[in-house]
C-alpha atoms as a PDB file:
ATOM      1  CA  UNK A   1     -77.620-146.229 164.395  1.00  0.00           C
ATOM      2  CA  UNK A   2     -75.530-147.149 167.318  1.00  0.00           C
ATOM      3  CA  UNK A   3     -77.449-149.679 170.087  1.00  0.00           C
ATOM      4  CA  UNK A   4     -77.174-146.227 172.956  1.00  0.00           C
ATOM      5  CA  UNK A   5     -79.104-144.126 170.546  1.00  0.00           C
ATOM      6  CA  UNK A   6     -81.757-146.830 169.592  1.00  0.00           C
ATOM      7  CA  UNK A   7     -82.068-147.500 174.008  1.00  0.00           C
ATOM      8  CA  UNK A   8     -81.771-143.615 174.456  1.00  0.00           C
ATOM      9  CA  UNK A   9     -84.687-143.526 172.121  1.00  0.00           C
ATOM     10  CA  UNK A  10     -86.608-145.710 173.246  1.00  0.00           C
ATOM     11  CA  UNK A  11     -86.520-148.022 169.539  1.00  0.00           C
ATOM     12  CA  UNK A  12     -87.252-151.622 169.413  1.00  0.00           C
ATOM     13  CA  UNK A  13     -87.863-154.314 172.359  1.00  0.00           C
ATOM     14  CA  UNK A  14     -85.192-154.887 174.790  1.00  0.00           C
ATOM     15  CA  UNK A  15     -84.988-158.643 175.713  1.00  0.00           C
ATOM     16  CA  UNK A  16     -83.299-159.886 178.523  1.00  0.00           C
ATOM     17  CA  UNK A  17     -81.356-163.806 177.560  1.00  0.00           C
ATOM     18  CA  UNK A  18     -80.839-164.564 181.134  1.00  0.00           C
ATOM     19  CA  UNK A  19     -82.487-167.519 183.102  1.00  0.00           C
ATOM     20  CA  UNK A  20     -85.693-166.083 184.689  1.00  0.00           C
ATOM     21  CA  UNK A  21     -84.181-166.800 188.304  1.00  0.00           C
ATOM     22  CA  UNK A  22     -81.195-163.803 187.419  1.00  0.00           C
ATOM     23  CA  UNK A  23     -84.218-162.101 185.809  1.00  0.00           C
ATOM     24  CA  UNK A  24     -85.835-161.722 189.197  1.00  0.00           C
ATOM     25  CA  UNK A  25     -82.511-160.415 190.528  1.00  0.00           C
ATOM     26  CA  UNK A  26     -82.672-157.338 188.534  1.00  0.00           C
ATOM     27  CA  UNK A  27     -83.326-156.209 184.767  1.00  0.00           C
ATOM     28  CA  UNK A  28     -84.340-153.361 183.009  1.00  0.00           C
ATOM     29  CA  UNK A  29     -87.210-151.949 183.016  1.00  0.00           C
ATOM     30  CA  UNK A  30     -89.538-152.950 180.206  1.00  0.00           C
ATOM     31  CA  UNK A  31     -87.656-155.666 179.201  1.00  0.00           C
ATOM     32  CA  UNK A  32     -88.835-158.989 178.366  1.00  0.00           C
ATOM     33  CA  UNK A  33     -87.199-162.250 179.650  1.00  0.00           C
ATOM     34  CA  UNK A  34     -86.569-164.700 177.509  1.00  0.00           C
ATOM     35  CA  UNK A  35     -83.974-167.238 177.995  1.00  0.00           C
ATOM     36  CA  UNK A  36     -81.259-167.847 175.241  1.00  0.00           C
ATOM     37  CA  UNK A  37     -82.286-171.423 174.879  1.00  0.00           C
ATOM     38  CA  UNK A  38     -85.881-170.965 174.511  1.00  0.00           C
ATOM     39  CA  UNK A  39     -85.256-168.458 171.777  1.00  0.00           C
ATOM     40  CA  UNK A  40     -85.681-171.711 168.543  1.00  0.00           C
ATOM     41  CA  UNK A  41     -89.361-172.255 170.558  1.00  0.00           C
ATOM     42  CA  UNK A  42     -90.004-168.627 170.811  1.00  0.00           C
ATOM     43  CA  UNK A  43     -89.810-167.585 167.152  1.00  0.00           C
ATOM     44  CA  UNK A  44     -93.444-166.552 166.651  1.00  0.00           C
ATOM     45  CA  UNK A  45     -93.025-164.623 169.594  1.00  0.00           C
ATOM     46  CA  UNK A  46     -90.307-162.968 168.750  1.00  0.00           C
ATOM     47  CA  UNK A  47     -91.478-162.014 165.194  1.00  0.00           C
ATOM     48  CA  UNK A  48     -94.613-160.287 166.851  1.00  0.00           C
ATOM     49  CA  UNK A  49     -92.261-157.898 168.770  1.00  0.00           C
ATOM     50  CA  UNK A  50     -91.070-153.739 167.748  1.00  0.00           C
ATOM     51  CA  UNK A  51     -88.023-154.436 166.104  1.00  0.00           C
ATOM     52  CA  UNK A  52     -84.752-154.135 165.929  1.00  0.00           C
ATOM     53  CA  UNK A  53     -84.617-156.617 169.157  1.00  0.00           C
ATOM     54  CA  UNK A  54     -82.209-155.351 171.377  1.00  0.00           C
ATOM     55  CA  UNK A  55     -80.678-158.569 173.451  1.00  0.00           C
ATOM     56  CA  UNK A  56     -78.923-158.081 176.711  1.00  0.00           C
ATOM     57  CA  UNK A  57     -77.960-160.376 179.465  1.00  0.00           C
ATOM     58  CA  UNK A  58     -75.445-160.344 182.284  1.00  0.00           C
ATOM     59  CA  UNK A  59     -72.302-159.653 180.442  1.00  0.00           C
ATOM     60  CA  UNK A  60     -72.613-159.754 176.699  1.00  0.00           C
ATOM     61  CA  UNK A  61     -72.122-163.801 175.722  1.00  0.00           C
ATOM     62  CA  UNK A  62     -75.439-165.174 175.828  1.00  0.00           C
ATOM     63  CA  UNK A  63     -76.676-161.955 174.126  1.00  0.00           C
ATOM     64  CA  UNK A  64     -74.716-161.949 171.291  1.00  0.00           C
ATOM     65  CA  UNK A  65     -75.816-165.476 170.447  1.00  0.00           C
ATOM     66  CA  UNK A  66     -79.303-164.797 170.793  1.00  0.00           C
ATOM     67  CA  UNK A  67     -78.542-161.662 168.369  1.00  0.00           C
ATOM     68  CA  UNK A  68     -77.101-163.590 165.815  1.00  0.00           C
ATOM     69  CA  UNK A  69     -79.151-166.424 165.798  1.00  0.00           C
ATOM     70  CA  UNK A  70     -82.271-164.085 165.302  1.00  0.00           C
ATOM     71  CA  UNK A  71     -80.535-162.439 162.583  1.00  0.00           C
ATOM     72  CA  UNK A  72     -79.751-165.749 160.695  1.00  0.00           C
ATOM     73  CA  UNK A  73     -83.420-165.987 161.335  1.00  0.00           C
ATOM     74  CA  UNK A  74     -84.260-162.945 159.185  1.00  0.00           C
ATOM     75  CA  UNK A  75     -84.973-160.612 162.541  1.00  0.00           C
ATOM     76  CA  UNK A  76     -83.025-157.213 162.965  1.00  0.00           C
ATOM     77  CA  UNK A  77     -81.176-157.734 165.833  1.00  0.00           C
ATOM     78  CA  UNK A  78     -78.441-156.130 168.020  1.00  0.00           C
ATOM     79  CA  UNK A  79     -76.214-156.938 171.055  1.00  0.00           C
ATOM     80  CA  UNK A  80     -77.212-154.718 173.287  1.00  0.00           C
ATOM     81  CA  UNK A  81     -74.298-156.250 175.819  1.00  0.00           C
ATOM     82  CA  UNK A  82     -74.913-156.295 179.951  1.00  0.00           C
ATOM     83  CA  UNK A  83     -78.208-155.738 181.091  1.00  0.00           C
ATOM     84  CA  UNK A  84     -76.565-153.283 183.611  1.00  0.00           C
ATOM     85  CA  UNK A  85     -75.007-151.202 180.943  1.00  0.00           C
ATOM     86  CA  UNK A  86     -78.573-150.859 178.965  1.00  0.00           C
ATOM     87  CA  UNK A  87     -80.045-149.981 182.067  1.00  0.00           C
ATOM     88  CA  UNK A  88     -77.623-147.292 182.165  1.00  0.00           C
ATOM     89  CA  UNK A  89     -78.333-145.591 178.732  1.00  0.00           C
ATOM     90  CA  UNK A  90     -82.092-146.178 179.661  1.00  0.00           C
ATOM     91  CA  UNK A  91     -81.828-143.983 182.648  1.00  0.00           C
ATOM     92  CA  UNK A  92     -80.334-141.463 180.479  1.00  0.00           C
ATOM     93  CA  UNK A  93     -83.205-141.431 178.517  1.00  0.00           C
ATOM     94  CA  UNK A  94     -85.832-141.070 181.300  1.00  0.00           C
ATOM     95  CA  UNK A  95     -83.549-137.378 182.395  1.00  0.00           C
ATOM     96  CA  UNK A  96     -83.893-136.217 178.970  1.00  0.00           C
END
């Protein structure tokens, strides 16, 4: 399944990578806001959430390590890219 259809469809837990200060500046609704380098602390958390986790941040780098460092950690996991861009498909969903 491609990461628009699992947002469209409201699959998973969207987590935001970015520091909690850009965070404040804007994010998607829903998401959760946990900074890329708390992710190793965060593990428990993490394994509690609706997978797949979908990360996003503010243009794709950060996410993409958080995604495959959860998935070396056994999590299904997905770059979801710019936080702008999933907020995007999101909004597509809430018109359906």
């Amino acid at each position: 399944m491609h990461i628009e259809q699992l947002i469209t469809n409201n699959d998973g837990t969207i987590i935001d990578v970015r520091t909690p200060r850009e965070f404040m500046g804007g994010h998607v609704a829903g998401s959760i806001n946990i900074p890329v380098v708390e992710l190793p602390y965060r593990m428990k958390d993490l394994k509690e959430l609706s997978p797949p986790l979908l990360f996003c941040c503010a243009s794709g780098n950060r996410s993409g390590h958080a995604a495959q460092f959860c998935t070396n950690q056994g999590l299904e996991s997905y770059n979801a890219g710019a936080w702008t861009t999933v907020n995007y498909y999101k909004s597509l969903a809430s018109q359906l």
